[in-house]
Protein backbone atom coordinates (compact mmCIF):
# COMPACT_ATOMS: atom_id res chain seq x y z
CA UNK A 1 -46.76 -78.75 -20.37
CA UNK A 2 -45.11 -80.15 -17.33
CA UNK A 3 -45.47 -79.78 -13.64
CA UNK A 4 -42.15 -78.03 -13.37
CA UNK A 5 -43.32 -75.45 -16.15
CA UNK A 6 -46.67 -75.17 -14.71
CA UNK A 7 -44.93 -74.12 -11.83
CA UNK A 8 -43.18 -71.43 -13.60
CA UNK A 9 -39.69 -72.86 -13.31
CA UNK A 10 -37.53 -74.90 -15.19
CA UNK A 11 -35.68 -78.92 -15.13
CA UNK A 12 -33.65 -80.84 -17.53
CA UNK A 13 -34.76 -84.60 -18.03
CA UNK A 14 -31.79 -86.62 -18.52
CA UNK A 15 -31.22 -90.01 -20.10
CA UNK A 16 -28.00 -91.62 -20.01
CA UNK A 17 -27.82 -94.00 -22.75
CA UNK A 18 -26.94 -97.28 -20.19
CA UNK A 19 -30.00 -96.40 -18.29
CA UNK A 20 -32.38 -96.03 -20.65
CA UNK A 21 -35.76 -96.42 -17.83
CA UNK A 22 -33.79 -93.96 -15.86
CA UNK A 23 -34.87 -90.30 -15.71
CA UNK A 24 -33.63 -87.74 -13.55
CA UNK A 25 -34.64 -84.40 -13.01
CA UNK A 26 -31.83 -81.62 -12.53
CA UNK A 27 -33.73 -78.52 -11.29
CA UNK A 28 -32.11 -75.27 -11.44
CA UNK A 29 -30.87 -73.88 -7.89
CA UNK A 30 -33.78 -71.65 -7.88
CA UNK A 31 -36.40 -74.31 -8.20
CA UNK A 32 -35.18 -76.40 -5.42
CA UNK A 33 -35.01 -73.54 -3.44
CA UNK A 34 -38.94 -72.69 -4.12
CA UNK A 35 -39.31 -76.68 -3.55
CA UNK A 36 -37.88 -76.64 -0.07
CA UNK A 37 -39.82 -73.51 1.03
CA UNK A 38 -43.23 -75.35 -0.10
CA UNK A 39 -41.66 -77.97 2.38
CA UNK A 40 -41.18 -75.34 5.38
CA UNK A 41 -39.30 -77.79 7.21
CA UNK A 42 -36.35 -76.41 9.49
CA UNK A 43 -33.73 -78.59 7.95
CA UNK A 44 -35.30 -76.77 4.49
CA UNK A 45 -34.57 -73.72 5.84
CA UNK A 46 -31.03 -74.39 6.87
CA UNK A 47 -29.83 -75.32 2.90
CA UNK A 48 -31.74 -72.42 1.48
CA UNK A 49 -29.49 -70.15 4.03
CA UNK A 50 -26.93 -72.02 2.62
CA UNK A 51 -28.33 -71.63 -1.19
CA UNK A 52 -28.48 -67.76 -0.38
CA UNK A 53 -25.02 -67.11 1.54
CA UNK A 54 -22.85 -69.34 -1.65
CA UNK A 55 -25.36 -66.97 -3.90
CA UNK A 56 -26.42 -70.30 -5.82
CA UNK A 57 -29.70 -68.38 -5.61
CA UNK A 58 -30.80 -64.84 -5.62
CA UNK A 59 -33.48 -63.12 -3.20
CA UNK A 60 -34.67 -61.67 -5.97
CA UNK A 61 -34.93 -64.65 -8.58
CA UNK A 62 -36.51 -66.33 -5.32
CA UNK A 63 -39.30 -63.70 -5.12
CA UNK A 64 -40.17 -63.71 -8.89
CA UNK A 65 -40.16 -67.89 -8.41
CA UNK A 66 -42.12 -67.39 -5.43
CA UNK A 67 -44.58 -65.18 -7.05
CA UNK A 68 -45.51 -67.92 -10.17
CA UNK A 69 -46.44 -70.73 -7.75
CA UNK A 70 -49.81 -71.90 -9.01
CA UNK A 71 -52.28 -72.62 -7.03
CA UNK A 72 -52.88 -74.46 -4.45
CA UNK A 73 -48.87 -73.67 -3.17
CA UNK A 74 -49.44 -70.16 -4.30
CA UNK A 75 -51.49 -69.82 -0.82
CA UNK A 76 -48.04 -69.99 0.87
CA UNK A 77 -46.78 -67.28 -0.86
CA UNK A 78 -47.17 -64.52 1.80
CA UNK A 79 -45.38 -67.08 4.51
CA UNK A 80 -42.80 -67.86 2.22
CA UNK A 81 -41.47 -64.22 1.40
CA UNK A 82 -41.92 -63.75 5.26
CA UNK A 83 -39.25 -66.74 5.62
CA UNK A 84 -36.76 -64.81 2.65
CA UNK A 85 -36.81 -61.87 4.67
CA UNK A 86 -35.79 -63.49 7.83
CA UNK A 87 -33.39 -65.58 6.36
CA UNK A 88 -31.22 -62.49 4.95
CA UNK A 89 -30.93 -60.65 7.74
């Protein structure tokens, strides 16, 4: 199982055929968003407004992410649905 499943969400690993010892990972919106408030940083904060007001992301999908963190991130749940609720209102 990998991290990102651990973590209860999902990514794609990608090969393109003329890069063969290049992977990439293409999370979904959702996952990036759960990365960046793990981060906390201000800038963070800024692009998940920005996540939320394009709706890339919804608060709920965000809460349900939120909720599967394992542990030790899973500690930071409580601050980071704080954060959701400030940033929609």
């Amino acid at each position: 199982m990998s991290r990102e499943q651990r973590a209860g969400g999902t990514a794609r690993r990608r090969r393109e055929p003329e890069h063969r010892r290049v992977r990439g990972l293409c999370l979904e919106p959702a996952d990036l968003a759960v990365s960046k408030f793990v981060a906390g940083r201000e800038k963070d904060v800024a692009f998940l407004r920005v996540l939320l007001r394009e709706r890339m992301v919804s608060i709920d999908e965000l809460r349900r992410r939120i909720g599967k963190l394992p542990l030790p991130w899973s500690r930071e749940a409580p601050r980071m649905l704080a954060t959701v609720e400030t940033i929609v209102r």
